[in-house]
C-alpha atoms as a PDB file:
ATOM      1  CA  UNK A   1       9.112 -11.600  11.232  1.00  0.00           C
ATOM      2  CA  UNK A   2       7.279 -10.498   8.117  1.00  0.00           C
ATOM      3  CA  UNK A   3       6.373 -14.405   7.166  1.00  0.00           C
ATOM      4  CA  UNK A   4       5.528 -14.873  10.944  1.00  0.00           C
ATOM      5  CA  UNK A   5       2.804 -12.249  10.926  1.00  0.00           C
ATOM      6  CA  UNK A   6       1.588 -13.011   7.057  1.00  0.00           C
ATOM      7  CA  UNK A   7       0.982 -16.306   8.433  1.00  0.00           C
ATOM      8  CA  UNK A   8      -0.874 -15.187  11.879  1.00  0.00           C
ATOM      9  CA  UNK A   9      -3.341 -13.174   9.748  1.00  0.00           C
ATOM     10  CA  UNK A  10      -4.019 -16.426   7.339  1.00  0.00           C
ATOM     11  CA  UNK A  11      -4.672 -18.390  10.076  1.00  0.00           C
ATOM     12  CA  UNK A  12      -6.664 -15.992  11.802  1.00  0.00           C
ATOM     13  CA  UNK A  13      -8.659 -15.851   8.514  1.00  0.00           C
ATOM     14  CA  UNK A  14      -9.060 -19.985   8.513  1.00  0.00           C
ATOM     15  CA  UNK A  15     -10.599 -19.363  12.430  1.00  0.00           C
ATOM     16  CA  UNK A  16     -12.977 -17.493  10.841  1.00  0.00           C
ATOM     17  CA  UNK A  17     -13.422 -19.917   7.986  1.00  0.00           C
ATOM     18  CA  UNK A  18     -14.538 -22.018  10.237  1.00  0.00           C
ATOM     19  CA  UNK A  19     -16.924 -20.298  12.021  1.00  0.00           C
ATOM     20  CA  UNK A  20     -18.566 -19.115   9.056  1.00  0.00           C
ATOM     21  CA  UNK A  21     -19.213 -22.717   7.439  1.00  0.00           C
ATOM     22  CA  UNK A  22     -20.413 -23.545  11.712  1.00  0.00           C
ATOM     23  CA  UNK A  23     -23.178 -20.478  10.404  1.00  0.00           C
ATOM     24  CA  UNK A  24     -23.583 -21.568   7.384  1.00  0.00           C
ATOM     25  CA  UNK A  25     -24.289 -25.263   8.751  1.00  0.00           C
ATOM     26  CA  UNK A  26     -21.851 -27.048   6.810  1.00  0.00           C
ATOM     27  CA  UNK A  27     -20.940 -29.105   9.969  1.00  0.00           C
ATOM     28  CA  UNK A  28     -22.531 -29.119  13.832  1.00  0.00           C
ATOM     29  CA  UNK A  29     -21.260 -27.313  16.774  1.00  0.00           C
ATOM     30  CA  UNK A  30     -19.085 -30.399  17.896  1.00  0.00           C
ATOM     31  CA  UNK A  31     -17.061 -30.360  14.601  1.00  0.00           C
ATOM     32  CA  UNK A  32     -16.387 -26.790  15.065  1.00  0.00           C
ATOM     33  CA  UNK A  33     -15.160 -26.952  18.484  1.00  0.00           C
ATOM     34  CA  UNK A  34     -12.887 -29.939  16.734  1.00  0.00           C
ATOM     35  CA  UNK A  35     -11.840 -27.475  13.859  1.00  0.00           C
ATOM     36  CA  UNK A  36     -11.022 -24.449  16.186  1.00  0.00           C
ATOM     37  CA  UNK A  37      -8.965 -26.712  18.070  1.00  0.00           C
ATOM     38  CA  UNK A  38      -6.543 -27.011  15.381  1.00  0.00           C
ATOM     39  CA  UNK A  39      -6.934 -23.251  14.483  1.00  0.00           C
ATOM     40  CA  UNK A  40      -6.937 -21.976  17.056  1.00  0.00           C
ATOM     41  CA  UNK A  41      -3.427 -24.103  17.647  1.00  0.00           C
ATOM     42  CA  UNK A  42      -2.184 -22.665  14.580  1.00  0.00           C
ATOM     43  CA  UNK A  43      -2.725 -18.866  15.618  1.00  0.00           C
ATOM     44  CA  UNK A  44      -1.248 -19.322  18.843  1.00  0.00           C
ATOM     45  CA  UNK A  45       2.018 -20.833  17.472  1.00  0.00           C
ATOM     46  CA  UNK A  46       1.944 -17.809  14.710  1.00  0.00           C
ATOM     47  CA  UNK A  47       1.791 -15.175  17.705  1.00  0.00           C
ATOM     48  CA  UNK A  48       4.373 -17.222  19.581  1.00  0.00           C
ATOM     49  CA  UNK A  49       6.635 -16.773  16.782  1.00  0.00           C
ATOM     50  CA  UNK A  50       5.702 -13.315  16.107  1.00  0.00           C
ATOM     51  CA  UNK A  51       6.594 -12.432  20.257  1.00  0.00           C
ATOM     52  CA  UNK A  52       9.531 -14.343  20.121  1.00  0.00           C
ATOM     53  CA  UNK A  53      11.037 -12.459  17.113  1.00  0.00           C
ATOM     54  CA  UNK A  54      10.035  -9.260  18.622  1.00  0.00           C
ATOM     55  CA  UNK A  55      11.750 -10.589  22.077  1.00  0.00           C
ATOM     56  CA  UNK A  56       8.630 -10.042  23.715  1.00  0.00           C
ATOM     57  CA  UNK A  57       7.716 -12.605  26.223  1.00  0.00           C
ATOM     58  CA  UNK A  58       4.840 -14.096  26.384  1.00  0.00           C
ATOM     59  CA  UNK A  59       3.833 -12.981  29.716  1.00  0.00           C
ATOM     60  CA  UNK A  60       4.361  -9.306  29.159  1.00  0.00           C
ATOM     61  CA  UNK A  61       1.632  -9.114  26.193  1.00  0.00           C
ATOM     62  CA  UNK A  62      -0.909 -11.241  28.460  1.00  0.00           C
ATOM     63  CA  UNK A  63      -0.249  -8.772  31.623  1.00  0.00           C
ATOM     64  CA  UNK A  64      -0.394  -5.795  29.324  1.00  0.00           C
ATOM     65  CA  UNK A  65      -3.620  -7.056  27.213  1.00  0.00           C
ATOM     66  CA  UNK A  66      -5.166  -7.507  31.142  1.00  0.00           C
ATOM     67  CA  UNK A  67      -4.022  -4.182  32.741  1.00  0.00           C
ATOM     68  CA  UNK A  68      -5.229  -2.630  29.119  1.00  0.00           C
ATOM     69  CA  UNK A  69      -8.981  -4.045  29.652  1.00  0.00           C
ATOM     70  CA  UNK A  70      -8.979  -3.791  33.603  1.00  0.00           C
ATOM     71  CA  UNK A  71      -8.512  -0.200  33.093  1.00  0.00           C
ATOM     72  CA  UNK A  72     -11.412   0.313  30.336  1.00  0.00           C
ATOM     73  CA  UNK A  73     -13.460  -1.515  32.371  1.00  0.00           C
ATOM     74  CA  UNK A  74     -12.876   0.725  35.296  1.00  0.00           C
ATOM     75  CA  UNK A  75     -13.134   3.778  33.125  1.00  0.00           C
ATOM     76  CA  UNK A  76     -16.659   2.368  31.723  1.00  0.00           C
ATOM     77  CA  UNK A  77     -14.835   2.166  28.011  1.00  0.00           C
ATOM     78  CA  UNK A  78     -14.890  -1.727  27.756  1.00  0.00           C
ATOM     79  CA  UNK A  79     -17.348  -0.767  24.548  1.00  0.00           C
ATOM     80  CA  UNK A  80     -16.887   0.517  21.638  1.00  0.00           C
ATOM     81  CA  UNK A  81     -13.717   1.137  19.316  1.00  0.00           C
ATOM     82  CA  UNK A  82     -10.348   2.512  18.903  1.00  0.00           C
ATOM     83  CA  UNK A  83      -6.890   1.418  20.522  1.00  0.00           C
ATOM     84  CA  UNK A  84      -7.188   4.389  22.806  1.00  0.00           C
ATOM     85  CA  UNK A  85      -9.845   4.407  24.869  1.00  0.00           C
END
């Protein structure tokens, strides 16, 4: 579990990687959407991992993460920060 999540925030890192060399205009918009593709590939396997160690399924963290911002945006608290809005 502990390698599973070390590696979800590394490759959540690289996502940003390569959005800041996209800023930085190392490389066009086209070979960034190319790039995310694989990094963005590479997170979702890392969360897959990390839900299926915590026998979590899938489905219940997408339901949960929709209920979660259905509700803020009913209670006008879409904005701003904190878990517990």
């Amino acid at each position: 579990l502990e390698y599973m999540v070390l590696g979800l925030a590394n490759e959540a890192g690289e996502v940003a990687g390569v959005m800041k060399k996209y800023i930085r205009e190392d490389y066009g918009f086209t070979e960034m959407q190319n790039r995310m593709v694989g990094e963005l590939g590479d997170v979702l396997w890392y969360l897959s991992m990390v839900a299926e160690r915590l026998g979590i399924p899938f489905t219940h963290i997408a339901e949960y993460n929709l209920a979660k911002l259905a509700k803020r945006d009913a209670e006008g608290k879409i904005r701003g920060d904190g878990d517990n809005r």
